[in-house]
Protein backbone atom coordinates (compact mmCIF):
# COMPACT_ATOMS: atom_id res chain seq x y z
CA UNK A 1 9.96 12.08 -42.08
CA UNK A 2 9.66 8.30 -43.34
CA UNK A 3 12.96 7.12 -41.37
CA UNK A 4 11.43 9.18 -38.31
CA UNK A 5 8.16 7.12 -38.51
CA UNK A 6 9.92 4.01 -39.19
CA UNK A 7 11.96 4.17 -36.21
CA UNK A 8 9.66 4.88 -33.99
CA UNK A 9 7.45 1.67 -35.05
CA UNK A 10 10.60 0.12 -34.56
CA UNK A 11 11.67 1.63 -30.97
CA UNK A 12 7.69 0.14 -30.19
CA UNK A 13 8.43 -3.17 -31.60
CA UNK A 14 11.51 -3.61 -29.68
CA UNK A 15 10.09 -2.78 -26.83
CA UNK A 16 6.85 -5.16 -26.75
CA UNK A 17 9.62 -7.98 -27.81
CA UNK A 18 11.69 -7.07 -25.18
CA UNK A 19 9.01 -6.06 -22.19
CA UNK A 20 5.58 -7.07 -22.43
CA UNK A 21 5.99 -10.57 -23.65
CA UNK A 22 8.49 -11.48 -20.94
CA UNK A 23 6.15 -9.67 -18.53
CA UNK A 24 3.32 -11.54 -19.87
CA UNK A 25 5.14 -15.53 -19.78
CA UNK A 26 6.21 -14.55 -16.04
CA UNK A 27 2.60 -13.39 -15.09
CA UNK A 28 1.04 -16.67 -16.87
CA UNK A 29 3.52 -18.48 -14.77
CA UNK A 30 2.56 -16.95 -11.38
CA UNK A 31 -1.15 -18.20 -12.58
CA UNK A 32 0.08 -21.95 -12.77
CA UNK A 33 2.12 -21.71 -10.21
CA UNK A 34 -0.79 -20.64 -8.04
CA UNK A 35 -3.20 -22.56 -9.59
CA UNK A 36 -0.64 -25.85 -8.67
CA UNK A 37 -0.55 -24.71 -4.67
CA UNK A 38 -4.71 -24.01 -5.13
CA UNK A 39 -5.33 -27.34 -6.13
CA UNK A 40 -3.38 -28.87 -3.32
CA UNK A 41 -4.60 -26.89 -0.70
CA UNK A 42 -7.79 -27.91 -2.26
CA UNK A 43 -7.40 -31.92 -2.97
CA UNK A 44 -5.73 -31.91 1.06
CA UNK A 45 -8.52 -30.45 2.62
CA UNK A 46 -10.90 -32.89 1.17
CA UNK A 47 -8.89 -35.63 1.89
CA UNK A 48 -8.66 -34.89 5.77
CA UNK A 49 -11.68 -34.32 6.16
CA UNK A 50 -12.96 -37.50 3.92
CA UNK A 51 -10.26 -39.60 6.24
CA UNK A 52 -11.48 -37.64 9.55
CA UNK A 53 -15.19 -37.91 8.69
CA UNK A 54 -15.57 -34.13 9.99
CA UNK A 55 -15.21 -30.67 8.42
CA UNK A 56 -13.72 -28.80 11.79
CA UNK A 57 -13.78 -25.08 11.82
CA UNK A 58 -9.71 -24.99 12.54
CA UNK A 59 -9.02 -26.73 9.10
CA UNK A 60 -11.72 -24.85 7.19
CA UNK A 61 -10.29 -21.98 8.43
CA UNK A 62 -6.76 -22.83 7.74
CA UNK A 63 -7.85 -23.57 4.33
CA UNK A 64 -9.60 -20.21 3.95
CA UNK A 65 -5.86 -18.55 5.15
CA UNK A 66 -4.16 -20.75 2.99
CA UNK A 67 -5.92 -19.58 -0.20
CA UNK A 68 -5.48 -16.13 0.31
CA UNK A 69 -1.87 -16.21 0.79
CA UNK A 70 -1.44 -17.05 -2.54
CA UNK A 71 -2.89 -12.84 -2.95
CA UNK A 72 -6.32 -13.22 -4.58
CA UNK A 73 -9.53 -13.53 -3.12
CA UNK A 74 -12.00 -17.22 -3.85
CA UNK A 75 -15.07 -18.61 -3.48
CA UNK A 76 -15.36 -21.52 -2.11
CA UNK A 77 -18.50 -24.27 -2.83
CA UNK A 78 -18.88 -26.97 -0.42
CA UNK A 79 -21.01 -30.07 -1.03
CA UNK A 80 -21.75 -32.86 1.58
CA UNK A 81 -23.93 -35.83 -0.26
CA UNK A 82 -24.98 -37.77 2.55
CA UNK A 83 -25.73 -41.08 2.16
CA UNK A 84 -29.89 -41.95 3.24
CA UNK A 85 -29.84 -43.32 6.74
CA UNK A 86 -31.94 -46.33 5.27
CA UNK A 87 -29.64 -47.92 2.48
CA UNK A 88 -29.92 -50.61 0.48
CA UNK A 89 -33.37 -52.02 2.10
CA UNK A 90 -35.70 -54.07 0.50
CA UNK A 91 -38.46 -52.00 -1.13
CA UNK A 92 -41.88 -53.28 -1.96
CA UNK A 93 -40.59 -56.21 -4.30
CA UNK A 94 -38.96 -58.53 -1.92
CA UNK A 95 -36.64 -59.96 -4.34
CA UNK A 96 -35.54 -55.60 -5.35
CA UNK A 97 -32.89 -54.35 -3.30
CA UNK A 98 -33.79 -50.27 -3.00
CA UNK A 99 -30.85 -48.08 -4.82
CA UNK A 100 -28.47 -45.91 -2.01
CA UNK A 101 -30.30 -42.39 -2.12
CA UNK A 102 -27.82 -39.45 -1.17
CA UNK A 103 -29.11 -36.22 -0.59
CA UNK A 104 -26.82 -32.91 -0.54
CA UNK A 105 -26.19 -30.09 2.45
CA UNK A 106 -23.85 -26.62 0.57
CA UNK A 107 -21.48 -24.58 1.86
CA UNK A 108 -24.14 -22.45 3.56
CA UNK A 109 -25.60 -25.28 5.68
CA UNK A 110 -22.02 -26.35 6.27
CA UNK A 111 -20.34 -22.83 7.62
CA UNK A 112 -23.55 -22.56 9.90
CA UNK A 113 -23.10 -25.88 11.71
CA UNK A 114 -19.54 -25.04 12.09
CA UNK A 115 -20.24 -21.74 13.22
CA UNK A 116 -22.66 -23.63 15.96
CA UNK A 117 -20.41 -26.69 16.89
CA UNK A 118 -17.10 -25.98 15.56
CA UNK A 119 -17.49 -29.65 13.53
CA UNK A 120 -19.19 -30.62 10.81
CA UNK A 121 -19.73 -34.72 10.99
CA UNK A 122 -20.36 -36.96 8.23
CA UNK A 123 -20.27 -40.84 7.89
CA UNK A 124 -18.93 -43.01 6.28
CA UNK A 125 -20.34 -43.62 2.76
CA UNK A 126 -20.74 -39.74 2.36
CA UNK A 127 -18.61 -37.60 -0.28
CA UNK A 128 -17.27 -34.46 0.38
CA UNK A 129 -16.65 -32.15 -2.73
CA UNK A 130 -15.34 -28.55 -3.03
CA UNK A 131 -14.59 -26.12 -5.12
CA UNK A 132 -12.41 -22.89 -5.44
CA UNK A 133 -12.89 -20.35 -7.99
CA UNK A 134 -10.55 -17.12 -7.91
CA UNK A 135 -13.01 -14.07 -7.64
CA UNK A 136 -10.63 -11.26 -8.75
CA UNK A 137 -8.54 -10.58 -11.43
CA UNK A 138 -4.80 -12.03 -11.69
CA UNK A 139 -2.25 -9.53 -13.39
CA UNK A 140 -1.35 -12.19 -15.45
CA UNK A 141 -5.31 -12.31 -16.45
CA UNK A 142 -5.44 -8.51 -16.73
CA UNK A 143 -2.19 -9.01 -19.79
CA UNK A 144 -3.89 -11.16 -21.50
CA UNK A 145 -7.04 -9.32 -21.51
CA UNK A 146 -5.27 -6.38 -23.00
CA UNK A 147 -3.31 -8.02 -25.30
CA UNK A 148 -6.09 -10.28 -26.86
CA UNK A 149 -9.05 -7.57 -26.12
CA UNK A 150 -10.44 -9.12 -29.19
CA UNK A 151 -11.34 -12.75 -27.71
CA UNK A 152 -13.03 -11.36 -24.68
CA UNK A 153 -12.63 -11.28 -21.38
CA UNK A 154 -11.56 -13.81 -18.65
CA UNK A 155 -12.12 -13.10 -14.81
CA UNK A 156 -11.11 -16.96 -13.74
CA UNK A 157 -7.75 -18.19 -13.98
CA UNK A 158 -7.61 -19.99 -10.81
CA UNK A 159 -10.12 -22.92 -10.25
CA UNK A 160 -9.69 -26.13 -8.36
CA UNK A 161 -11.85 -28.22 -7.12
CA UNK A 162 -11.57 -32.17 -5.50
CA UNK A 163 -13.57 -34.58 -3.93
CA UNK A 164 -13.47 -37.87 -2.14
CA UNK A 165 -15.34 -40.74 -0.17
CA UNK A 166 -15.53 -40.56 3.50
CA UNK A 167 -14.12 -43.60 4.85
CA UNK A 168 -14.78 -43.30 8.65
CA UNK A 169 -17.71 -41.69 10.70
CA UNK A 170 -16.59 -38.51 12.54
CA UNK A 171 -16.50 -38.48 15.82
């Protein structure tokens, strides 16, 4: 009965060591490799549209298609801080100069103007900042979840997120 019991803890060993764990490094791998292509997809939509001065529908879009390619679903956060139309004027005290005052249009405002005019134009002095956020659960996330039940669980694996200066007015 003892060498019965012993081999099976063995046979379950053996087979952890020799399946799970693999299965486990090449599903944490998948992650970073998607999280690399998500954070490119990601920092080069920003910086067309920063060097355009426009968000068009076609590369939101394309960005959109790009992301779930990689098989997982996002959200995606958009964030236009648009510089005042009034900068840098003299305020009350003539020898003040008044600060640069940006305030901020989100991804709702954004999608509806591009749902109106297919372009979304900013100037320059504006930044453009987004962020992706995977909303399901990777099977590499799922693994770990099981495996370390005792730490909790994680839903994000995937998150990227860039921004940049615009450095022309759209046209």
């Amino acid at each position: 009965m003892s060498d019965t019991f012993i081999t099976v803890i063995a046979v379950v060993t053996v087979a952890l060591v020799m399946f799970v764990f693999p299965l486990m490094a090449i599903a944490n791998q998948n992650d970073d490799i998607t999280q690399t292509s998500v954070q490119t997809l990601v920092s080069d939509f920003v910086n067309t549209c920063a060097k355009e001065g426009k968000i068009t529908q076609n590369n939101y879009d394309n960005l959109i298609q790009k992301l779930h390619a990689t098989g997982n679903t996002y959200s995606v956060e958009l964030e236009v801080q648009i510089l005042d139309d009034n900068p840098s004027k003299k305020g009350q005290n003539i020898n003040v100069i008044g600060e640069n005052i940006y305030y901020s249009e989100f991804t709702n405002t954004i999608e509806s103007k591009l749902k109106e005019d297919s372009v979304y134009k900013m100037k320059q002095g504006d930044y453009i900042l987004a962020k992706v956020q995977n909303t399901n659960v990777t099977f590499g996330t799922q693994l770990k979840n099981f495996m370390y039940s005792i730490m909790g669980k994680d839903t994000i694996a995937i998150e990227a997120s860039s921004s940049a200066l615009v450095t022309t007015t759209g046209k």
